[in-house]
C-alpha atoms as a PDB file:
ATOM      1  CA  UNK A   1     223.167 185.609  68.781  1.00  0.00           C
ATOM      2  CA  UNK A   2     225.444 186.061  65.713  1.00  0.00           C
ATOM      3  CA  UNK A   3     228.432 188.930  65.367  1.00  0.00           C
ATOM      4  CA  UNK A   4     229.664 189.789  62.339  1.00  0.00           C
ATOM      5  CA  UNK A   5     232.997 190.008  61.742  1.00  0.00           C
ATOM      6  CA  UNK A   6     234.509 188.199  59.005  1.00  0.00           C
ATOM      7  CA  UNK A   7     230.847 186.690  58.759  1.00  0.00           C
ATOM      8  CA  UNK A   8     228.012 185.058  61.394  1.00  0.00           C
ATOM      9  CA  UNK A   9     229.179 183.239  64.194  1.00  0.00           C
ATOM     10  CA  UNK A  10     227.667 181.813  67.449  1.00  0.00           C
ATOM     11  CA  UNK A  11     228.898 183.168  70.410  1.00  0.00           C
ATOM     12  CA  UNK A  12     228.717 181.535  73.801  1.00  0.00           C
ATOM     13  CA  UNK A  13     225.695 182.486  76.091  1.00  0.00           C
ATOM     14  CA  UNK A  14     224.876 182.004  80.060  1.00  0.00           C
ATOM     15  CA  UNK A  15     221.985 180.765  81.698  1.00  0.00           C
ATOM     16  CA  UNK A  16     220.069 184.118  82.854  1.00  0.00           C
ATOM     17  CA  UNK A  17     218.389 184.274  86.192  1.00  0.00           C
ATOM     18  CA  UNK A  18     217.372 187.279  85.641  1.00  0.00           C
ATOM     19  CA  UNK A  19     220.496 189.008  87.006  1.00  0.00           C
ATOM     20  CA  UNK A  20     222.531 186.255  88.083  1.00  0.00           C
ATOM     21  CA  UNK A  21     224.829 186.702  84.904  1.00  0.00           C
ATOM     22  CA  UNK A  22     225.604 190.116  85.425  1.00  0.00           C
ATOM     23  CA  UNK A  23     226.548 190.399  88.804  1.00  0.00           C
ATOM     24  CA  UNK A  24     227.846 187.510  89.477  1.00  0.00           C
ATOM     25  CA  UNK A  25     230.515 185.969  87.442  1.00  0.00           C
ATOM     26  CA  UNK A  26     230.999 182.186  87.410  1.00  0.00           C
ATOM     27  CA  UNK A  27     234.714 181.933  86.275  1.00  0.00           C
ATOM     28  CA  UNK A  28     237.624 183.747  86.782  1.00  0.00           C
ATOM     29  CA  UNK A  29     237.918 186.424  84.520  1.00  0.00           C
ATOM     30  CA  UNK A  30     240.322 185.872  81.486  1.00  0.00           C
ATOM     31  CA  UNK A  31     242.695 188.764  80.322  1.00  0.00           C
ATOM     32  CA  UNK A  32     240.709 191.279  78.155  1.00  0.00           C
ATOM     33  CA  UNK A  33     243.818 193.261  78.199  1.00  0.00           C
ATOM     34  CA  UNK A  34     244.816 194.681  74.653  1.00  0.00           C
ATOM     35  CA  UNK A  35     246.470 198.115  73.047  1.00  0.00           C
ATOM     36  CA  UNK A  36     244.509 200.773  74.761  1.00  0.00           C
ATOM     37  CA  UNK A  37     243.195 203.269  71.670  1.00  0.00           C
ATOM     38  CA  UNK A  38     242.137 205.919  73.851  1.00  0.00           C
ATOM     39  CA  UNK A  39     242.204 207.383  77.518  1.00  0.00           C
ATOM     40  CA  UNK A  40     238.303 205.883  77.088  1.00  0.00           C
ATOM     41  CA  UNK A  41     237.940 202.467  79.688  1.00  0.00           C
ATOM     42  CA  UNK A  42     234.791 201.624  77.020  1.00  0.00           C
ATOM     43  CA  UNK A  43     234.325 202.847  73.678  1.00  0.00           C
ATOM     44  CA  UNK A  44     232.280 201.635  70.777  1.00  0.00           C
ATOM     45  CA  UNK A  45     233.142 202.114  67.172  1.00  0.00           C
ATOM     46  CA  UNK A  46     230.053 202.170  64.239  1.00  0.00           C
ATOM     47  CA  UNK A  47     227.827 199.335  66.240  1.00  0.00           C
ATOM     48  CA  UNK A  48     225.337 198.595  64.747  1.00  0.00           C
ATOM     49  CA  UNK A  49     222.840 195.904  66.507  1.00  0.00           C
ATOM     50  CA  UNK A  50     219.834 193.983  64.769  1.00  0.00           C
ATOM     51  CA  UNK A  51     216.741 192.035  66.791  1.00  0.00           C
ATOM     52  CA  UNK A  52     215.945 189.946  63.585  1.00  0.00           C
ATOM     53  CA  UNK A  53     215.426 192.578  60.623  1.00  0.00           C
ATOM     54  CA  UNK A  54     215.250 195.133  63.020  1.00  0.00           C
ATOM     55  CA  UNK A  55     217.443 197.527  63.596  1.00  0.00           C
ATOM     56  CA  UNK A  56     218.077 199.073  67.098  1.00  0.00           C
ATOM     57  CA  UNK A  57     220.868 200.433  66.936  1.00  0.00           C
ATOM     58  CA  UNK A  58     222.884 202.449  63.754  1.00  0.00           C
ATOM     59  CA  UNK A  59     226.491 203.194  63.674  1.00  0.00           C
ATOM     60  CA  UNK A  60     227.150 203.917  67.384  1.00  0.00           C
ATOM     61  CA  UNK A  61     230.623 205.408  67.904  1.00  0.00           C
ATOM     62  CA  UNK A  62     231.326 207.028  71.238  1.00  0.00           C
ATOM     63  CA  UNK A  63     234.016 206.746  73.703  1.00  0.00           C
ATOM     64  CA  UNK A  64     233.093 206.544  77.836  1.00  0.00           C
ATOM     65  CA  UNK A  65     235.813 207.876  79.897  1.00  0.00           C
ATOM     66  CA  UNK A  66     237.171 205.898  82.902  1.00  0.00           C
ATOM     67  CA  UNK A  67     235.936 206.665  86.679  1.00  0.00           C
ATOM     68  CA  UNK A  68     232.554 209.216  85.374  1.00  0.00           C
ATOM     69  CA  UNK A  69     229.219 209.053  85.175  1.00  0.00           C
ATOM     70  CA  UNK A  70     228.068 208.586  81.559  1.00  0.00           C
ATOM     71  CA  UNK A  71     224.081 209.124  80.930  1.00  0.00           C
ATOM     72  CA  UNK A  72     222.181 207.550  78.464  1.00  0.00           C
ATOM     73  CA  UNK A  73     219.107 209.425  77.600  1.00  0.00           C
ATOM     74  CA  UNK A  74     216.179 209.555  75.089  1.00  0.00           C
ATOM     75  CA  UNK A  75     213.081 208.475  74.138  1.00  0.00           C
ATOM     76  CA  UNK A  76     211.202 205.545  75.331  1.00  0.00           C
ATOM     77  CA  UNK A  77     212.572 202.469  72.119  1.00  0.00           C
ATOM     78  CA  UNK A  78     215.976 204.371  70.822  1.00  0.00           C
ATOM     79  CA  UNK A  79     218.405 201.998  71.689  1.00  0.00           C
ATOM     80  CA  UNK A  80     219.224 203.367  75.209  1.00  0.00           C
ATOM     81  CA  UNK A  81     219.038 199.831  77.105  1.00  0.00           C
ATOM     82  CA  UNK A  82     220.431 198.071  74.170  1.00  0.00           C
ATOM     83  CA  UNK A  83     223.819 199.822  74.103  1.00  0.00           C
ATOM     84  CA  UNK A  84     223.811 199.241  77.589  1.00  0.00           C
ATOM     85  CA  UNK A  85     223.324 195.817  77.325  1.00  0.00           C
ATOM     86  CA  UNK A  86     225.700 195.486  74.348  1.00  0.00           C
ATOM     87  CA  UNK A  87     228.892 196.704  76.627  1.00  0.00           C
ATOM     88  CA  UNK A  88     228.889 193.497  78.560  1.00  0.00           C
ATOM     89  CA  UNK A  89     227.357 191.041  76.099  1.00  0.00           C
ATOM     90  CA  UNK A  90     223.622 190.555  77.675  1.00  0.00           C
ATOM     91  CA  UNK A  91     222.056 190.719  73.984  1.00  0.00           C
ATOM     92  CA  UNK A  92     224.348 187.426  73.929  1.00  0.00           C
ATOM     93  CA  UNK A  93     221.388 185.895  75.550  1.00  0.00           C
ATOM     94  CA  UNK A  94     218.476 187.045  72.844  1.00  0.00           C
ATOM     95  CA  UNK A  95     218.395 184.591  70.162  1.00  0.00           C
ATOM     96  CA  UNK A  96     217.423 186.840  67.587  1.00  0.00           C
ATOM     97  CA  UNK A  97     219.968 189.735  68.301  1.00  0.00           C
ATOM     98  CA  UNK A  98     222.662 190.140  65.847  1.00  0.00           C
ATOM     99  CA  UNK A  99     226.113 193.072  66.731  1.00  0.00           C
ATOM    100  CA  UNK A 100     227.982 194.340  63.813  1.00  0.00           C
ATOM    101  CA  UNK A 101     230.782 196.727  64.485  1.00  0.00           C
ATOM    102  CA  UNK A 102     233.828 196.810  67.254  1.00  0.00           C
ATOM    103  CA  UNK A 103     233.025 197.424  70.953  1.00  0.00           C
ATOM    104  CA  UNK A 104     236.373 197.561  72.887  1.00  0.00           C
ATOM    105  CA  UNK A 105     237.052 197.554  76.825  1.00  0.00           C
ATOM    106  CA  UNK A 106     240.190 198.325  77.492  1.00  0.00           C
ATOM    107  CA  UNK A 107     241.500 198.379  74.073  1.00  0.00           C
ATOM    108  CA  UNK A 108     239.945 194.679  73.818  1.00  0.00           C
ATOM    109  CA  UNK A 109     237.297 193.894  71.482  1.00  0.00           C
ATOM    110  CA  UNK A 110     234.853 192.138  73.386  1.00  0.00           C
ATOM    111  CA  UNK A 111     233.296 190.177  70.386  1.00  0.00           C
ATOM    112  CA  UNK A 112     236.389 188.464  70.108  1.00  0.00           C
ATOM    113  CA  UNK A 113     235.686 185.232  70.089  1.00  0.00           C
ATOM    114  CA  UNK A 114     238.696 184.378  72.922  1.00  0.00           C
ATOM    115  CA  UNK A 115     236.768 186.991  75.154  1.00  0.00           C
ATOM    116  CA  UNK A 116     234.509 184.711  77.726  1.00  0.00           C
ATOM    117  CA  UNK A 117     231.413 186.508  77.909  1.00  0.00           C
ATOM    118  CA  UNK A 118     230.601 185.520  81.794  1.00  0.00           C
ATOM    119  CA  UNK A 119     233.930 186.646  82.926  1.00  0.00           C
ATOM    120  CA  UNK A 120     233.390 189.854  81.190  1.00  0.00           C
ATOM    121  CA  UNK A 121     230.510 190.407  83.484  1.00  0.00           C
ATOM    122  CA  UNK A 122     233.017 189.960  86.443  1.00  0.00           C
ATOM    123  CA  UNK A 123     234.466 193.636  84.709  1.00  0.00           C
ATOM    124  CA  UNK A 124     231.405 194.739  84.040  1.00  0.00           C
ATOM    125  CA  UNK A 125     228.060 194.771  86.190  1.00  0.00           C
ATOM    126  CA  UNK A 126     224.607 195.487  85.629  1.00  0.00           C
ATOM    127  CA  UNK A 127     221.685 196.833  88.324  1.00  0.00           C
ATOM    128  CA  UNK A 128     218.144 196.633  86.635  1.00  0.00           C
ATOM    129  CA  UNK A 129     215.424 198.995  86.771  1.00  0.00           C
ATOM    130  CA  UNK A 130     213.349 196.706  89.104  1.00  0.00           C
ATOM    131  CA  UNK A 131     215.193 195.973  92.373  1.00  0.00           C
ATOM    132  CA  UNK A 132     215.669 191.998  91.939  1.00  0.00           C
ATOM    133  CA  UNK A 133     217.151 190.671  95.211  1.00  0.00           C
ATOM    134  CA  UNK A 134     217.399 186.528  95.570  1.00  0.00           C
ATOM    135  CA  UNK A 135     215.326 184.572  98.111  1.00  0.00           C
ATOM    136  CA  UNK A 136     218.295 184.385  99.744  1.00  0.00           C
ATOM    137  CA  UNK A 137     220.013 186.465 103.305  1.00  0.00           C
ATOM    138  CA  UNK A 138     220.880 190.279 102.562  1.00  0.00           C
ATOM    139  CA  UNK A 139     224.699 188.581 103.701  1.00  0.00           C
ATOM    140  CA  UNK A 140     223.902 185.395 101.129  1.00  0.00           C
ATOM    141  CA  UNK A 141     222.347 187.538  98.290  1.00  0.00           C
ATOM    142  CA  UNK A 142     226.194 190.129  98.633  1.00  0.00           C
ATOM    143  CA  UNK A 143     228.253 186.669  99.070  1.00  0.00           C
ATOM    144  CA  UNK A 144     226.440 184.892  96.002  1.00  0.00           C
ATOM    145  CA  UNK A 145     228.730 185.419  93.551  1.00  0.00           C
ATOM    146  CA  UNK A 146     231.675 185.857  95.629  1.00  0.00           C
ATOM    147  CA  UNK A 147     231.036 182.485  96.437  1.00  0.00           C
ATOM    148  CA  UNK A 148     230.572 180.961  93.068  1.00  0.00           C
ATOM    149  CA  UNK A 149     234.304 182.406  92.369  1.00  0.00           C
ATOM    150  CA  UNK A 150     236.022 180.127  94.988  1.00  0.00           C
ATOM    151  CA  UNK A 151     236.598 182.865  97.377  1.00  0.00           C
ATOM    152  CA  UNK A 152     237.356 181.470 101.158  1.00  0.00           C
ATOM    153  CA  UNK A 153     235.043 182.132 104.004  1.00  0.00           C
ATOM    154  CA  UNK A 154     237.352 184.678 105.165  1.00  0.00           C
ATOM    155  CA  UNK A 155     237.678 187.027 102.399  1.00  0.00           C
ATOM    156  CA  UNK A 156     233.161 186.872 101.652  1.00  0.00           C
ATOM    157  CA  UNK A 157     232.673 187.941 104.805  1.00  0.00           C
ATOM    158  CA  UNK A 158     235.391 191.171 104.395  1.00  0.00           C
ATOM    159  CA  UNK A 159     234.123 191.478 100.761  1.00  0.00           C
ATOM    160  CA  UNK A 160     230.632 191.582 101.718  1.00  0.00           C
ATOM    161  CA  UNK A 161     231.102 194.523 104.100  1.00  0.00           C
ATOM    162  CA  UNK A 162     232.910 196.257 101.924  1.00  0.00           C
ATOM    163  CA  UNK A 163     229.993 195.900  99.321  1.00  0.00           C
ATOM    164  CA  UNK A 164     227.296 196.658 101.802  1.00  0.00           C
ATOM    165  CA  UNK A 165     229.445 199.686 102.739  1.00  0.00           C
ATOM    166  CA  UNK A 166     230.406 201.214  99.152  1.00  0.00           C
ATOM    167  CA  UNK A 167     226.622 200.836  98.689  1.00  0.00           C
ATOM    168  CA  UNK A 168     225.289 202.964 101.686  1.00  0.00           C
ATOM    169  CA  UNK A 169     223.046 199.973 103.002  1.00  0.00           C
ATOM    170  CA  UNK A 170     225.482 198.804 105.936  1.00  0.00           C
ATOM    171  CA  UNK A 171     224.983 200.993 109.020  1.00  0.00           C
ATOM    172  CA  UNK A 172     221.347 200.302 107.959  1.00  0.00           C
ATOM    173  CA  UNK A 173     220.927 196.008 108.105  1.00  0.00           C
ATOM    174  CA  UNK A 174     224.672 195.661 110.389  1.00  0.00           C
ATOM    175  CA  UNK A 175     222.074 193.697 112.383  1.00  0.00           C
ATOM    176  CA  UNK A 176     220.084 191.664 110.149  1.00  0.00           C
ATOM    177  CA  UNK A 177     222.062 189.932 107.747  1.00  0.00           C
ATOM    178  CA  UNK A 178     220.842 186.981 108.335  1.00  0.00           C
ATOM    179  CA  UNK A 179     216.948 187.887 107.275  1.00  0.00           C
ATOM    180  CA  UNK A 180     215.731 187.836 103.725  1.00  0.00           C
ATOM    181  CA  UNK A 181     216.412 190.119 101.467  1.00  0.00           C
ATOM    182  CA  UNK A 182     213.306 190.228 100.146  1.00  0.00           C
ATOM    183  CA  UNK A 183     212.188 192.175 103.690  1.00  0.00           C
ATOM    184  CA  UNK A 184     213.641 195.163 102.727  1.00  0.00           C
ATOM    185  CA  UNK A 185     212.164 198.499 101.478  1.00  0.00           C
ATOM    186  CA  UNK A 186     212.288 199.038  97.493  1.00  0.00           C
ATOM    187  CA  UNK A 187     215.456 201.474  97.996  1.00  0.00           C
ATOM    188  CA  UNK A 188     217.148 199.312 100.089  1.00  0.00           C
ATOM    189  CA  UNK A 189     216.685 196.508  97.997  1.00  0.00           C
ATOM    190  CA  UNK A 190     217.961 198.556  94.814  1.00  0.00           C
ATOM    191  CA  UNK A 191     220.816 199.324  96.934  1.00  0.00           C
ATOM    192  CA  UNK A 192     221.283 195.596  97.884  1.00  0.00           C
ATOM    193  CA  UNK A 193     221.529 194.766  94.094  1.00  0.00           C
ATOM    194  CA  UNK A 194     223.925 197.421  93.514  1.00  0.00           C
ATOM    195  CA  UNK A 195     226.312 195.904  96.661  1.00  0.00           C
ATOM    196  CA  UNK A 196     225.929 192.552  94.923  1.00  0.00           C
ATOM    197  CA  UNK A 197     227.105 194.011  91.768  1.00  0.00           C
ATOM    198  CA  UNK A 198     230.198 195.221  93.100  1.00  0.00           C
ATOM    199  CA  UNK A 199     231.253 192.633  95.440  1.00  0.00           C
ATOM    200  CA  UNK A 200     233.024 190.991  92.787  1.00  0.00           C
ATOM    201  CA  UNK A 201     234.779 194.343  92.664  1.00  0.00           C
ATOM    202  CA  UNK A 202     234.053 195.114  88.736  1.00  0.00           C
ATOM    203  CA  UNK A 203     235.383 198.163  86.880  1.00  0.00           C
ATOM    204  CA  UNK A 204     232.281 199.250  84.838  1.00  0.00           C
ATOM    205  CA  UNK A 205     228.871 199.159  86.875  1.00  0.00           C
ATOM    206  CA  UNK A 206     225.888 199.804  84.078  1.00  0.00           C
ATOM    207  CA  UNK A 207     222.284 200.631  85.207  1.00  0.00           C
ATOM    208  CA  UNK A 208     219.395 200.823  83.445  1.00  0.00           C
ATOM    209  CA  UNK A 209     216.899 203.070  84.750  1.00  0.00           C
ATOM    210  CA  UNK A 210     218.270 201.993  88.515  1.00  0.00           C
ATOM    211  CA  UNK A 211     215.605 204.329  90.295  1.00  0.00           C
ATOM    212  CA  UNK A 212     212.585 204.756  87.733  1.00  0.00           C
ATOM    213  CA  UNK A 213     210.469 202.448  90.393  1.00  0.00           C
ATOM    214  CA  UNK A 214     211.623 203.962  93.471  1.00  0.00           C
ATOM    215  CA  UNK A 215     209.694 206.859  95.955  1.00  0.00           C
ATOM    216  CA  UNK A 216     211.717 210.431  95.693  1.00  0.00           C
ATOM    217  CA  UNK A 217     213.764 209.773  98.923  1.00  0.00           C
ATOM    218  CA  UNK A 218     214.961 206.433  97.580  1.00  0.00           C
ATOM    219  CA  UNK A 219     215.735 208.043  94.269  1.00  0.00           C
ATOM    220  CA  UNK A 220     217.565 210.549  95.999  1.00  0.00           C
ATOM    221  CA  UNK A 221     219.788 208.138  98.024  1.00  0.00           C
ATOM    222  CA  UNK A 222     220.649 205.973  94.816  1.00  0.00           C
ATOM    223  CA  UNK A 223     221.600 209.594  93.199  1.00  0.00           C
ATOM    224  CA  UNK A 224     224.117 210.246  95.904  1.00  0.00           C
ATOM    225  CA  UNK A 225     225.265 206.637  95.720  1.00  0.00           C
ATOM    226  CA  UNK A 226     225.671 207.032  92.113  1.00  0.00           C
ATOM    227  CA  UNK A 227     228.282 209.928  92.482  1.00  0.00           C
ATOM    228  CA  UNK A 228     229.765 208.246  95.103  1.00  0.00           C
ATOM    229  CA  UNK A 229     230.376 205.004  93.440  1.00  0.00           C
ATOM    230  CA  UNK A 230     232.085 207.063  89.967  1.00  0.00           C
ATOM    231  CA  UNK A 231     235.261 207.810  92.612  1.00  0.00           C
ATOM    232  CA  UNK A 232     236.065 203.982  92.279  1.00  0.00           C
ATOM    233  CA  UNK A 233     234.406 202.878  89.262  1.00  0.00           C
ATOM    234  CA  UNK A 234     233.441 204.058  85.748  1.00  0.00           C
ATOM    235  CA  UNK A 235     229.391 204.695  85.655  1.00  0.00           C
ATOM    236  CA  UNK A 236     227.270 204.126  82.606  1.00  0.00           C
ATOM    237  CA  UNK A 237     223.557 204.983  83.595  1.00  0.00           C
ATOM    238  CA  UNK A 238     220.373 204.685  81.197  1.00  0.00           C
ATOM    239  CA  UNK A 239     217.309 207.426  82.372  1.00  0.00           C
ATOM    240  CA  UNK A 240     214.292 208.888  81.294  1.00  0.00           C
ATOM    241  CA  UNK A 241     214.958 211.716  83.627  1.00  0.00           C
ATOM    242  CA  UNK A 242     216.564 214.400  81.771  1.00  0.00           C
ATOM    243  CA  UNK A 243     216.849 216.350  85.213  1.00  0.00           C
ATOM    244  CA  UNK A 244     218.139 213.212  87.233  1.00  0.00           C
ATOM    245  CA  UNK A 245     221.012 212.902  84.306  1.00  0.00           C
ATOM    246  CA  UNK A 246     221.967 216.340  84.849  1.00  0.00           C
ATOM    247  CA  UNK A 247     222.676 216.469  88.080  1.00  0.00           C
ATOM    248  CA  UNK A 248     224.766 213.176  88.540  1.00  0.00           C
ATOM    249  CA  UNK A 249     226.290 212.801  85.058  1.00  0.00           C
ATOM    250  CA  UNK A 250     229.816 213.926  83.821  1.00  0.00           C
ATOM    251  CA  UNK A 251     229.160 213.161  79.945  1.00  0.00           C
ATOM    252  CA  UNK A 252     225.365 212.696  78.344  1.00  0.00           C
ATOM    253  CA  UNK A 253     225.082 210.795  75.249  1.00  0.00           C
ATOM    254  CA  UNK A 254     221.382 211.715  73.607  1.00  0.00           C
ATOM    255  CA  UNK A 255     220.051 208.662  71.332  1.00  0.00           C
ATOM    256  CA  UNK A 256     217.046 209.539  69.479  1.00  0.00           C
ATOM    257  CA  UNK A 257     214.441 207.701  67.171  1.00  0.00           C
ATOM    258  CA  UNK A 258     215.955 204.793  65.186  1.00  0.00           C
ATOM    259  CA  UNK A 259     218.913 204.240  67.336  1.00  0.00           C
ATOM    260  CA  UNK A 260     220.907 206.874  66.545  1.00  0.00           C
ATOM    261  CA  UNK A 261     223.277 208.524  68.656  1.00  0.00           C
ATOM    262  CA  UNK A 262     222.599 212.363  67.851  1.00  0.00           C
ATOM    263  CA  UNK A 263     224.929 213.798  70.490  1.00  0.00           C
ATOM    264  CA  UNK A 264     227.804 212.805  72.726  1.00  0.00           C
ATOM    265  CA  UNK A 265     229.465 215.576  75.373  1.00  0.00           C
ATOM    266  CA  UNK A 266     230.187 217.155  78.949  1.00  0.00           C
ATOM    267  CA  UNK A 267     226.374 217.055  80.433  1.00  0.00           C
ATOM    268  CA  UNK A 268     226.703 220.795  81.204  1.00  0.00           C
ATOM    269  CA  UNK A 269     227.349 221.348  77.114  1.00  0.00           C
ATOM    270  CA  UNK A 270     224.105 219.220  76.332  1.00  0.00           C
ATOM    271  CA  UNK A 271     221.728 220.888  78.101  1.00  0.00           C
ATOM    272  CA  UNK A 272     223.193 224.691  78.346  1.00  0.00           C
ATOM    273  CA  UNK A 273     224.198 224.849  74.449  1.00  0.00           C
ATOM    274  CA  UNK A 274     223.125 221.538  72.948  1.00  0.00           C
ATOM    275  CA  UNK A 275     224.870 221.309  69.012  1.00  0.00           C
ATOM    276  CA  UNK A 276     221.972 219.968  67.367  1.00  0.00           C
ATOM    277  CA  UNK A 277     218.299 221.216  67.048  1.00  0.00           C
ATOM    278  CA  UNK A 278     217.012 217.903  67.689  1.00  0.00           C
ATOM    279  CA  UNK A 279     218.544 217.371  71.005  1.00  0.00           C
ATOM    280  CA  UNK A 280     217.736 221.168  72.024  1.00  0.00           C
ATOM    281  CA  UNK A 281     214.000 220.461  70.865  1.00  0.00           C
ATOM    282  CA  UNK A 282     214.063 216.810  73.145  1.00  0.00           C
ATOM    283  CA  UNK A 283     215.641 218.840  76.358  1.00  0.00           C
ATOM    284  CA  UNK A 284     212.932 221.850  76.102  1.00  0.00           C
ATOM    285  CA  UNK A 285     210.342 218.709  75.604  1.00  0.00           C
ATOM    286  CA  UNK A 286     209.033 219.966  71.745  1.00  0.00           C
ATOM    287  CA  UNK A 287     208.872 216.184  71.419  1.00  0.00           C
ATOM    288  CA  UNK A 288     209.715 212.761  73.343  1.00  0.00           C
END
């Protein structure tokens, strides 16, 4: 992957196992403190990313305030899961992916080339769409990354409660963290990944279409979790369900065909009184 600023460059990457680089950080994390610019914790300014000659995304500017839920809706292919992916540097790991523009946590650019991509990730998690627990104990599969960070025996066992509880899974395996992970129901898995995302204790947890593959009541409990979760951390969810975004987001940010972002504002404002016709006619379903 190449950023542009000042010209191409190679950036470090991470060995993916499919989410092992996103919720589990293998370093300390190194300061990515800097001049804060804005009461926003995450806030893009005209990003632009390319997949070879393609362009996904085009002139992306939006600010994500600290401790909400942010929603990221849209058509299926208009950059939703890109930007996503683009706050903590997982297009790092497509060859072919190229990020022009400034995207800035905390006031720190994280294309900087001092900014350690895998210690970002401590900052900044990531639950997939598709629950993706390891072949590992529910316990072993909260602890993994806790682990990897030097953390005594001690402190994983505390930190993995903690996780467990923040994620609403505890009072349901207290007695069976020693089986697999892989035993448990679709929700609880999900909600397994999303303890193992913030058992490092990160500040940003992103999730991309966290409960597209789950049964109603599952969805439902991942909802509440969701709103639950924005009291400690900032929120940045991608969803294809316009009414699932309105109920548990603060802001909605509308990306459209050709990876523009039409509209950025309160949720209430974007689907009561929408500013542009385009998002109105994408709400009421005209197209999409």
């Amino acid at each position: 992957m190449t950023v542009n600023g000042g010209g191409p460059r190679t950036v470090s990457t991470t060995e993916t196992g499919r989410s092992e680089p996103v919720t589990d950080a293998e370093t300390e994390t190194a300061p990515l403190d800097g001049p804060d610019t804005s009461d926003a914790i995450v806030e893009s300014r005209n990003l632009d990313v390319y997949y070879g000659d393609t362009q996904a995304l085009q002139d992306i500017s939006m600010e994500i305030p600290e401790h909400q839920v942010t929603a990221l809706i849209g058509p299926s292919g208009c950059g939703k899961s890109t930007f996503l992916r683009s706050i903590n540097r997982m297009n790092d790991l497509i060859d072919v992916a190229r990020v022009e523009g400034d995207l800035y946590f905390h006031g720190k650019n994280i294309y900087d080339e001092d900014v350690d991509p895998v210690a970002l990730r401590r900052k900044i998690g990531m639950v997939f769409q598709k629950p993706n627990p390891f072949p590992k104990s529910i316990f072993d599969n909260v602890a993994y990354g806790l682990r990897v960070q030097g953390k005594d025996d001690g402190d994983v066992e505390a930190n993995v409660r903690t996780a467990l509880e923040r994620a609403a899974l505890l009072d349901e395996v207290e007695d069976q963290l020693d089986e697999s992970g892989l035993d448990l129901s679709g929700g609880q898995q999900q909600r397994l990944c999303i303890a193992r995302a913030i058992a490092p204790d990160p500040e940003v947890i992103l999730m991309d279409e966290p409960a597209s593959a789950l049964d109603p009541v599952a969805t439902s409990k991942i909802e509440d979790l969701v709103e639950e979760l924005a009291e400690e951390y900032t929120v940045v969810i991608v969803t294809h369900n316009m009414q699932q975004a309105a109920r548990i987001s603060d802001k909605t940010a509308v990306f459209l065909t050709g990876g523009e972002l039409v509209e950025f504002d309160d949720t209430n404002k974007i689907f009561e009184n929408p500013e542009h016709d385009r998002v109105e006619d994408y709400i009421t379903g005209k197209f999409g």
